[in-house]
Structure formats: C-alpha cells, structure tokens
PDB file of N, CA and C in Angstrom:
ATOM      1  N   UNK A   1       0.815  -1.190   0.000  1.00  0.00           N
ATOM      2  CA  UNK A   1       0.000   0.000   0.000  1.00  0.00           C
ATOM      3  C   UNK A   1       0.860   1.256   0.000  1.00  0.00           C
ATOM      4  N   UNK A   2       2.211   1.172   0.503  1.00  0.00           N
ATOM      5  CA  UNK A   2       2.843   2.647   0.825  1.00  0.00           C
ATOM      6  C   UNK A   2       3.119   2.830  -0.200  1.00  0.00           C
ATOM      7  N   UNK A   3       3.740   1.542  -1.232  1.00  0.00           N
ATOM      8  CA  UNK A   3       4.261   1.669  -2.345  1.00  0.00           C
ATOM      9  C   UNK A   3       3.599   2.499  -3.582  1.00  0.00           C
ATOM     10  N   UNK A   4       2.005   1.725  -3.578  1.00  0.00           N
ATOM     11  CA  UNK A   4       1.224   2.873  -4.190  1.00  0.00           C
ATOM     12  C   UNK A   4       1.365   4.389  -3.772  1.00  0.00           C
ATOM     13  N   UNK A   5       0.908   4.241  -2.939  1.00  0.00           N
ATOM     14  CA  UNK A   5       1.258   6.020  -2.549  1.00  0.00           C
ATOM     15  C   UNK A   5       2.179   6.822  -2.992  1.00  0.00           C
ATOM     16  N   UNK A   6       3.169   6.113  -3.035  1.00  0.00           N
ATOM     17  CA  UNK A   6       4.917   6.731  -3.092  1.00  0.00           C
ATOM     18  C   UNK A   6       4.455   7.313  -5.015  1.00  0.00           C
ATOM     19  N   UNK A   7       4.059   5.876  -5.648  1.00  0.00           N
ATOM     20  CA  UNK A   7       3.951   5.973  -7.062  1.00  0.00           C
ATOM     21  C   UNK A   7       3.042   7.243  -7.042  1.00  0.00           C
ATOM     22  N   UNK A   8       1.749   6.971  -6.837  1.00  0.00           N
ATOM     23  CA  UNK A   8       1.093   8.323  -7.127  1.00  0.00           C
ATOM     24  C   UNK A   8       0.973  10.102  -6.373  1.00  0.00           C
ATOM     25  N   UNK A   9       1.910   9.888  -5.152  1.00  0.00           N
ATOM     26  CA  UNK A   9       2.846  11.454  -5.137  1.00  0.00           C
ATOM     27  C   UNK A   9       3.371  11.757  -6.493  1.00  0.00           C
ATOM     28  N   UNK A  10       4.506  10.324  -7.006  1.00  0.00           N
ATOM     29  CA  UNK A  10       5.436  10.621  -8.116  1.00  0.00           C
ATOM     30  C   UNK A  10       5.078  11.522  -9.084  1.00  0.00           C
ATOM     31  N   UNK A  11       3.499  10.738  -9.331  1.00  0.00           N
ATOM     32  CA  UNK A  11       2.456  11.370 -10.675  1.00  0.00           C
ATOM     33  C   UNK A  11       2.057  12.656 -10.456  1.00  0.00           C
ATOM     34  N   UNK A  12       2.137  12.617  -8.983  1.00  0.00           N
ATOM     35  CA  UNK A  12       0.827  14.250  -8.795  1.00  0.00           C
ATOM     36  C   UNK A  12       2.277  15.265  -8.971  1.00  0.00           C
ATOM     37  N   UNK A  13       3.639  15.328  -8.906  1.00  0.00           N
ATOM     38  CA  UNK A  13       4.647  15.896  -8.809  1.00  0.00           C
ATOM     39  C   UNK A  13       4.869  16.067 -10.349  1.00  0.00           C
ATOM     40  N   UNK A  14       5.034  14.684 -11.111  1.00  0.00           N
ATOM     41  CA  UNK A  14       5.003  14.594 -13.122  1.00  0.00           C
ATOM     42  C   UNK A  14       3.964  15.501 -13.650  1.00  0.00           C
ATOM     43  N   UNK A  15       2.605  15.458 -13.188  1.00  0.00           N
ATOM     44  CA  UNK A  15       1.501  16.036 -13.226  1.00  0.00           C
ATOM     45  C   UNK A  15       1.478  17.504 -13.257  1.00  0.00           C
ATOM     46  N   UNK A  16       1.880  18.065 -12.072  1.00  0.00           N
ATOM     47  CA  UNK A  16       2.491  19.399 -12.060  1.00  0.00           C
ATOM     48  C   UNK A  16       3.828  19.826 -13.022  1.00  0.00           C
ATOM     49  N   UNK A  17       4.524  19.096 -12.944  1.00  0.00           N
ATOM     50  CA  UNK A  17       5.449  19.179 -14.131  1.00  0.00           C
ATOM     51  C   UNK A  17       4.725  19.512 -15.677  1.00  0.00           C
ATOM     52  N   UNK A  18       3.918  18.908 -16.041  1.00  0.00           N
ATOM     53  CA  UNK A  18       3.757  18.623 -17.118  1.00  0.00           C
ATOM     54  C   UNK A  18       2.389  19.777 -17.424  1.00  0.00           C
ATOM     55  N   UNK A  19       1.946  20.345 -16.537  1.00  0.00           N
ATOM     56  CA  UNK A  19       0.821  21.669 -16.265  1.00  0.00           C
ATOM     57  C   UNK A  19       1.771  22.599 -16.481  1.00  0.00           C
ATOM     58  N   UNK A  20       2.984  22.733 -15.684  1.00  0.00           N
ATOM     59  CA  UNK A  20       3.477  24.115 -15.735  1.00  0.00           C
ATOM     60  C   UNK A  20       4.822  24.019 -16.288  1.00  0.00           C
ATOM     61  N   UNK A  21       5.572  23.165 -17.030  1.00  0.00           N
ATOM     62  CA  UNK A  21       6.525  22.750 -17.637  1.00  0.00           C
ATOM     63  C   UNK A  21       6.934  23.904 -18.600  1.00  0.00           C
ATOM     64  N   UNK A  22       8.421  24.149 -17.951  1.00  0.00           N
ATOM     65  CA  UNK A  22       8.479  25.432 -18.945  1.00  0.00           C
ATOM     66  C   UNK A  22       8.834  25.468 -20.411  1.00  0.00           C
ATOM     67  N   UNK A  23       8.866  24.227 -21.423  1.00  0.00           N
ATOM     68  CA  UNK A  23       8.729  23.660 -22.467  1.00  0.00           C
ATOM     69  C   UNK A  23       8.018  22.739 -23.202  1.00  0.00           C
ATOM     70  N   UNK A  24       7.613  22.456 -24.092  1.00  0.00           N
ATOM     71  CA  UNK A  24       6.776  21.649 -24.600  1.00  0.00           C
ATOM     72  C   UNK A  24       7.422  20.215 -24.331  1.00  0.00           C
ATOM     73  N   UNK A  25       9.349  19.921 -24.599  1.00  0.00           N
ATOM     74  CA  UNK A  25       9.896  19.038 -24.498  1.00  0.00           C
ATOM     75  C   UNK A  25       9.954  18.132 -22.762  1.00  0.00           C
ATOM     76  N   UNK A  26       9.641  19.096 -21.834  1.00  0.00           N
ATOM     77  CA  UNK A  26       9.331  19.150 -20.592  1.00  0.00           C
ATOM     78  C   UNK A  26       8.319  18.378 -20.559  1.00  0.00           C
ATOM     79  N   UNK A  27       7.296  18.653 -20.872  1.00  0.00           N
ATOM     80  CA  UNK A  27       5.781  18.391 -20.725  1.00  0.00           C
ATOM     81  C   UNK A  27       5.507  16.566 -21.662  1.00  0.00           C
ATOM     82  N   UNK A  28       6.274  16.673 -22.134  1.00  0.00           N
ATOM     83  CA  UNK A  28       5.979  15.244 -22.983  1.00  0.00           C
ATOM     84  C   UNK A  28       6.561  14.235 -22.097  1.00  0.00           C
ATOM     85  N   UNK A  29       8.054  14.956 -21.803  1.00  0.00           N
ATOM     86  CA  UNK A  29       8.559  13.795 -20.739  1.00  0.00           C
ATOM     87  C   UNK A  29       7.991  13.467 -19.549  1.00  0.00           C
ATOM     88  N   UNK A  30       7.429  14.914 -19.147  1.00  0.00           N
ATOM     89  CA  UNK A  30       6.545  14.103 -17.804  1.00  0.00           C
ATOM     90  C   UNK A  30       5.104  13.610 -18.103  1.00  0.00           C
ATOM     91  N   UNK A  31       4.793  13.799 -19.165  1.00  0.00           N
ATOM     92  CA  UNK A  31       3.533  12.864 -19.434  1.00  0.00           C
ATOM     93  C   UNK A  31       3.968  11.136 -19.902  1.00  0.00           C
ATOM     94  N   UNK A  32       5.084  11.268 -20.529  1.00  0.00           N
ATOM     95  CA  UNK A  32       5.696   9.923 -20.359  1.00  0.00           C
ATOM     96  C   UNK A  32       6.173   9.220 -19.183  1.00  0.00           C
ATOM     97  N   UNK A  33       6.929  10.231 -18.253  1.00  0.00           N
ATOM     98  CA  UNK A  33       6.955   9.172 -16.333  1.00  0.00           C
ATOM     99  C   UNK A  33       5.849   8.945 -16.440  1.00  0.00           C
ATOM    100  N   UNK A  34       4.776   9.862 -16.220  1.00  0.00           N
ATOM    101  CA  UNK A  34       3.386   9.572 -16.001  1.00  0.00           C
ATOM    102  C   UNK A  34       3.105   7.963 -16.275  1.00  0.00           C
ATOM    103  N   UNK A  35       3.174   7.981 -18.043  1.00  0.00           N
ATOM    104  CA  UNK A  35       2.824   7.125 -18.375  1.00  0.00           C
ATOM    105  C   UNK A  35       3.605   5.411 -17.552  1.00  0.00           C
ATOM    106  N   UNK A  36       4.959   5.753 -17.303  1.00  0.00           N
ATOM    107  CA  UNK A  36       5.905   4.737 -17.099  1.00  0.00           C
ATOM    108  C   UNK A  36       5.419   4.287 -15.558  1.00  0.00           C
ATOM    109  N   UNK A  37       4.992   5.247 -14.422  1.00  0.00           N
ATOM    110  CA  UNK A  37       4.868   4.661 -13.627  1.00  0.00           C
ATOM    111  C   UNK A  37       3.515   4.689 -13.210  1.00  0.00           C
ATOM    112  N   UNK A  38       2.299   4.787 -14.266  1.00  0.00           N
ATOM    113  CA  UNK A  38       1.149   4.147 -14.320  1.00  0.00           C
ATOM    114  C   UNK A  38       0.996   2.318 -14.689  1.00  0.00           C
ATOM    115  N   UNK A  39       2.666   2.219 -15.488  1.00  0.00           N
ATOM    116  CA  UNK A  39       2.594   0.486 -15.505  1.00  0.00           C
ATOM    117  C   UNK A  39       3.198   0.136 -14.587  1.00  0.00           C
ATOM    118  N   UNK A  40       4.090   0.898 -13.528  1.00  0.00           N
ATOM    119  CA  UNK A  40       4.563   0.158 -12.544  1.00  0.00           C
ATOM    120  C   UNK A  40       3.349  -0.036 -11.554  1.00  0.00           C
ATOM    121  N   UNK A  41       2.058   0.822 -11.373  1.00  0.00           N
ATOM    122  CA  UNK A  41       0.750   0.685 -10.597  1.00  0.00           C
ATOM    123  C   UNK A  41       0.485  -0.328 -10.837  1.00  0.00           C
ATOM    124  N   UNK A  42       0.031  -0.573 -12.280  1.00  0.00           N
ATOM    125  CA  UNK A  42      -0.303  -1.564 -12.803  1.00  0.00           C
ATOM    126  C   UNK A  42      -0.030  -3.316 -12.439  1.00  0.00           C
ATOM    127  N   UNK A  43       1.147  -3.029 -12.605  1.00  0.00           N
ATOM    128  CA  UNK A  43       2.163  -4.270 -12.271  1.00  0.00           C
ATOM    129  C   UNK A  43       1.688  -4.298 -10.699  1.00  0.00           C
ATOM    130  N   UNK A  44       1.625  -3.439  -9.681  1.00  0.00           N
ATOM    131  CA  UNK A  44       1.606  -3.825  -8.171  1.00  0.00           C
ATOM    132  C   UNK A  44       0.408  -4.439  -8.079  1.00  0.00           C
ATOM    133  N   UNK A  45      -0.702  -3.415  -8.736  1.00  0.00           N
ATOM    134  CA  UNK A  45      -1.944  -4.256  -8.657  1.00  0.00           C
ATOM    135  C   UNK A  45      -1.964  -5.562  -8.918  1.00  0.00           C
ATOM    136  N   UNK A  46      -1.045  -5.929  -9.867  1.00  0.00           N
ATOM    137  CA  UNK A  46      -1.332  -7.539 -10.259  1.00  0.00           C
ATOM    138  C   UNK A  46      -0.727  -7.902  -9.041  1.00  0.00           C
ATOM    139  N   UNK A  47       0.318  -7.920  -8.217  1.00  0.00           N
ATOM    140  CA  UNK A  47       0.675  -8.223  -7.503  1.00  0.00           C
ATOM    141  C   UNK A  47      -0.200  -8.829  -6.276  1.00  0.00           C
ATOM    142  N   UNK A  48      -0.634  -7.768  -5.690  1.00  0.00           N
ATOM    143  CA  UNK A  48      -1.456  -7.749  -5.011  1.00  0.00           C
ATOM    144  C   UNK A  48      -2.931  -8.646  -5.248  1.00  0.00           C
ATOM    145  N   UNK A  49      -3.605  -9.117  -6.605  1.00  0.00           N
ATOM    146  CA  UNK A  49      -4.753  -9.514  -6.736  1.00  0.00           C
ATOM    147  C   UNK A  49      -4.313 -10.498  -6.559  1.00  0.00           C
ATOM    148  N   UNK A  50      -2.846 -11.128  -7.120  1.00  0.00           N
ATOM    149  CA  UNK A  50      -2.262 -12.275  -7.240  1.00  0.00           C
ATOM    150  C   UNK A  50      -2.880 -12.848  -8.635  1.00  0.00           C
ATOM    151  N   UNK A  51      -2.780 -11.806  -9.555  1.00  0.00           N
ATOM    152  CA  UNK A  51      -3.086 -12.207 -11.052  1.00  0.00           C
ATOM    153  C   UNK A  51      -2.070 -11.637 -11.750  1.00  0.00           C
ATOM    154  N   UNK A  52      -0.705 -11.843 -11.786  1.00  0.00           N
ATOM    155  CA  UNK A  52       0.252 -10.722 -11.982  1.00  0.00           C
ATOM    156  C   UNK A  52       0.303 -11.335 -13.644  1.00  0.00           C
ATOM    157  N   UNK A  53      -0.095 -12.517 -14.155  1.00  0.00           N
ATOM    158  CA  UNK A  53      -0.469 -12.735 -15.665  1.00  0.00           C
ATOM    159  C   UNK A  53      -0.662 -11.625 -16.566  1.00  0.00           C
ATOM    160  N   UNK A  54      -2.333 -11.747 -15.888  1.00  0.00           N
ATOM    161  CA  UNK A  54      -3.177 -10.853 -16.064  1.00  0.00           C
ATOM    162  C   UNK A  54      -3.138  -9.146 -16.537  1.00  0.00           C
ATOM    163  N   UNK A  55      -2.059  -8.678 -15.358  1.00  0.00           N
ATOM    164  CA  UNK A  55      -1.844  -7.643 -15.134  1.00  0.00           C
ATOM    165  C   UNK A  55      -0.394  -6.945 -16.355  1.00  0.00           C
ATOM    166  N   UNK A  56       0.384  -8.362 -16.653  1.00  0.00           N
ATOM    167  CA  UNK A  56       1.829  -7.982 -16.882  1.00  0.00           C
ATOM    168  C   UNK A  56       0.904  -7.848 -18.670  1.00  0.00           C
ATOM    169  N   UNK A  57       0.079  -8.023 -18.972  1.00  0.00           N
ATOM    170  CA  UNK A  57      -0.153  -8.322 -20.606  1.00  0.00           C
ATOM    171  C   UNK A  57      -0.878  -6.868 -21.243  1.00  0.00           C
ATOM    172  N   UNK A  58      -1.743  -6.273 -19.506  1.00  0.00           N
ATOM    173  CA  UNK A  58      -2.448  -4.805 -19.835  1.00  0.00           C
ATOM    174  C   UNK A  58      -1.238  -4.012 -19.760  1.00  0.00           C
ATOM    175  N   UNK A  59      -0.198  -4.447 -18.719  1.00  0.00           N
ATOM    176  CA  UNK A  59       1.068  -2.988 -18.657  1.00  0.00           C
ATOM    177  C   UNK A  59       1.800  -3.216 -19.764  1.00  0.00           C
ATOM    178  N   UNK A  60       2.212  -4.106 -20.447  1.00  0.00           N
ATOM    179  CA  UNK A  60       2.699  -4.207 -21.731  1.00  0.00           C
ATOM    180  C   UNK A  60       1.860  -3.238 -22.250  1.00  0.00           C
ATOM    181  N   UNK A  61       0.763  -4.048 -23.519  1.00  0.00           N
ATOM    182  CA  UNK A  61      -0.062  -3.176 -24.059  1.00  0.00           C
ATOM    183  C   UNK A  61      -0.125  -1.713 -23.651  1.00  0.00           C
ATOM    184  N   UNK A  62      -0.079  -1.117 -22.621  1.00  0.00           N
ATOM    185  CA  UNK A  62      -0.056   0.474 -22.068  1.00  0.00           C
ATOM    186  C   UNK A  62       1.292   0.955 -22.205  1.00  0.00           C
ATOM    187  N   UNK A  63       2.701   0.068 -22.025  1.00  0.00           N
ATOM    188  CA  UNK A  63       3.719   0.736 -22.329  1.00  0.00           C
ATOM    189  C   UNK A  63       3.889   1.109 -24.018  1.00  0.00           C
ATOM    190  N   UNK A  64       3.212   0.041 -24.908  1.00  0.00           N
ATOM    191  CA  UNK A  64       3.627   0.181 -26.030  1.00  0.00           C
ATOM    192  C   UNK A  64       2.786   1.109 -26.449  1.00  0.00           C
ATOM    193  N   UNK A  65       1.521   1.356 -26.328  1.00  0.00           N
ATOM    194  CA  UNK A  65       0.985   2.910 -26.517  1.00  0.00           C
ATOM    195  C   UNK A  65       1.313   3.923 -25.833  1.00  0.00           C
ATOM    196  N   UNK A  66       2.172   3.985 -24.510  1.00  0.00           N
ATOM    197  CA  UNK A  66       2.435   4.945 -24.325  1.00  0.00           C
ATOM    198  C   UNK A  66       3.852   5.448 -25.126  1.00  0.00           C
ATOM    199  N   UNK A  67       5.140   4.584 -25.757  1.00  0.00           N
ATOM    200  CA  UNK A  67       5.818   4.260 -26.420  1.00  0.00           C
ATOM    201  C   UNK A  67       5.211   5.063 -27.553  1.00  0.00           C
ATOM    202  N   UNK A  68       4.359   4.353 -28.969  1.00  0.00           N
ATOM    203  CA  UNK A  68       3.788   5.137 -29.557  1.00  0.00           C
ATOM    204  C   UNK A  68       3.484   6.597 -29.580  1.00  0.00           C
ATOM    205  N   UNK A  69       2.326   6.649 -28.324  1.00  0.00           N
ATOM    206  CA  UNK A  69       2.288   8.261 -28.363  1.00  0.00           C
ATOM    207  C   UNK A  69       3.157   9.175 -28.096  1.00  0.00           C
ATOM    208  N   UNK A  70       4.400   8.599 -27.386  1.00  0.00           N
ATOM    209  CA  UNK A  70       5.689   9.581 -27.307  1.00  0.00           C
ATOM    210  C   UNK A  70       6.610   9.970 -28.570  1.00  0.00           C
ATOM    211  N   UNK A  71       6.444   8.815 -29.572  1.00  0.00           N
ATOM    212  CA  UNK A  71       7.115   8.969 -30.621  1.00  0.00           C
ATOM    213  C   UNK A  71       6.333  10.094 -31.397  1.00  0.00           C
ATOM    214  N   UNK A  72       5.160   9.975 -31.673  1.00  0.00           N
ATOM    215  CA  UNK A  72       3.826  11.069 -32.704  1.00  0.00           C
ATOM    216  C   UNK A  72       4.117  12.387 -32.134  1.00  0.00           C
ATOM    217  N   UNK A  73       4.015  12.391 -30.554  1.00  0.00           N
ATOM    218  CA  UNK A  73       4.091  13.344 -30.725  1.00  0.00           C
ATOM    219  C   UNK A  73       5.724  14.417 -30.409  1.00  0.00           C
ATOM    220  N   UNK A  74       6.892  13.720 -30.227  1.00  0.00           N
ATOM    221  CA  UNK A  74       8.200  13.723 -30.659  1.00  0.00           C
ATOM    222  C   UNK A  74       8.308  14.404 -31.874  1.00  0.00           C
ATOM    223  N   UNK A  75       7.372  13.469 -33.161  1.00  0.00           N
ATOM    224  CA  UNK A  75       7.163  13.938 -34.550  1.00  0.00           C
ATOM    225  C   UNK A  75       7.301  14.557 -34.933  1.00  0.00           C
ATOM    226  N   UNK A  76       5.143  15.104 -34.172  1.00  0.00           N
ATOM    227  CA  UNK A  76       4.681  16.267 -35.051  1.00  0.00           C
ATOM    228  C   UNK A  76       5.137  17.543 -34.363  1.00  0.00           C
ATOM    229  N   UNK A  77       6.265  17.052 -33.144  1.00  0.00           N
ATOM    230  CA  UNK A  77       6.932  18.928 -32.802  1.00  0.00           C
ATOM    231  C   UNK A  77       7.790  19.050 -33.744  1.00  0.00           C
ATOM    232  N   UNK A  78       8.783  18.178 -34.292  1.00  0.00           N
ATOM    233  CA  UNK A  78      10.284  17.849 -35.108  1.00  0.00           C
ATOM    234  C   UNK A  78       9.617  18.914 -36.475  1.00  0.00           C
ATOM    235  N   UNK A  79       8.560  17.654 -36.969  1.00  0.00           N
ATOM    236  CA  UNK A  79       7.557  18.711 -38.260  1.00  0.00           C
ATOM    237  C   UNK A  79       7.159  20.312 -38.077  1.00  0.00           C
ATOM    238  N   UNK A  80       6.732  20.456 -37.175  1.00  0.00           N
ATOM    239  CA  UNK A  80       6.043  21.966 -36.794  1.00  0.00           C
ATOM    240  C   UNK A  80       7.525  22.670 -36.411  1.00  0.00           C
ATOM    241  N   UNK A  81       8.240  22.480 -35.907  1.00  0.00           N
ATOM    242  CA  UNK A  81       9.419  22.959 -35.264  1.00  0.00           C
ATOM    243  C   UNK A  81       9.196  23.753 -34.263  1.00  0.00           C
ATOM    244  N   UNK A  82       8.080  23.575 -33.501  1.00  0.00           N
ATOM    245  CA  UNK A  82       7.404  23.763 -32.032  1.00  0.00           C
ATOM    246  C   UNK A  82       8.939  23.798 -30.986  1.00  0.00           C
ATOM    247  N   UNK A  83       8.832  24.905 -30.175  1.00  0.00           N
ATOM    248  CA  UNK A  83      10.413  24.887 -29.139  1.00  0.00           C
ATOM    249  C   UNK A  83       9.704  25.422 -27.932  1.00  0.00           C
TER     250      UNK A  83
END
C-alpha cells in the first residue's frame, strides 16, 4: 500500500510538471513518467490480486501505446518545429 502512494505522489509531482513545464519538451517527458509509472501501478496491482499474468499483458499493451504516443508526438513537434 505505501508503495502505491509513493507511485502516485510521483504522478501528482510529473503532473504538475507537465501543467506548468516550462517547455513543450518538458511536458511530454513528464507525461511519459506519467505514463511509465502508471505500468509500474499496474504491475503492483497484479501483484497484489495475485493475477500478476493478467496484469503484466495490460502494462505491456499500455507501455507500447504509451511508447507510440511519445514517438507522434516527438514527430509532429520535429515537423512543426514547435520549441
């Protein structure tokens, strides 16, 4: 249980990062921790249900879209030349 906690301070701290981030390049990366240690939640939960199967196949799937959406939008700043 503390462990959760610890994780989602992390987020509410990425979270604020990523609200008041004084770059766009800022703001992607902390929407990516975000993303990274929403699968480590993930993963505890399995832990904890004792379905960690279960659990390890949704945090996959969520890393590789979160993976994805970091690359698009990496992209379309590279394209726009957004700074």
């Amino acid at each position: 249980m503390a462990f959760s906690l610890a994780i989602l301070f992390t987020v509410s701290l990425c979270l604020f990062r990523a609200l008041r981030g004084p770059g766009i390049i800022n703001r992607i990366i902390s929407v990516n921790v975000i993303g990274t240690k929403t699968i480590a939640l993930i993963l505890l939960i399995g832990t904890i249900s004792e379905r960690v199967g279960f659990f390890v196949d949704i945090a996959f799937v969520y890393a590789l879209i979160n993976f994805i959406a970091a690359l698009a939008f990496s992209k379309y700043i590279d394209l726009k030349g957004i700074s």
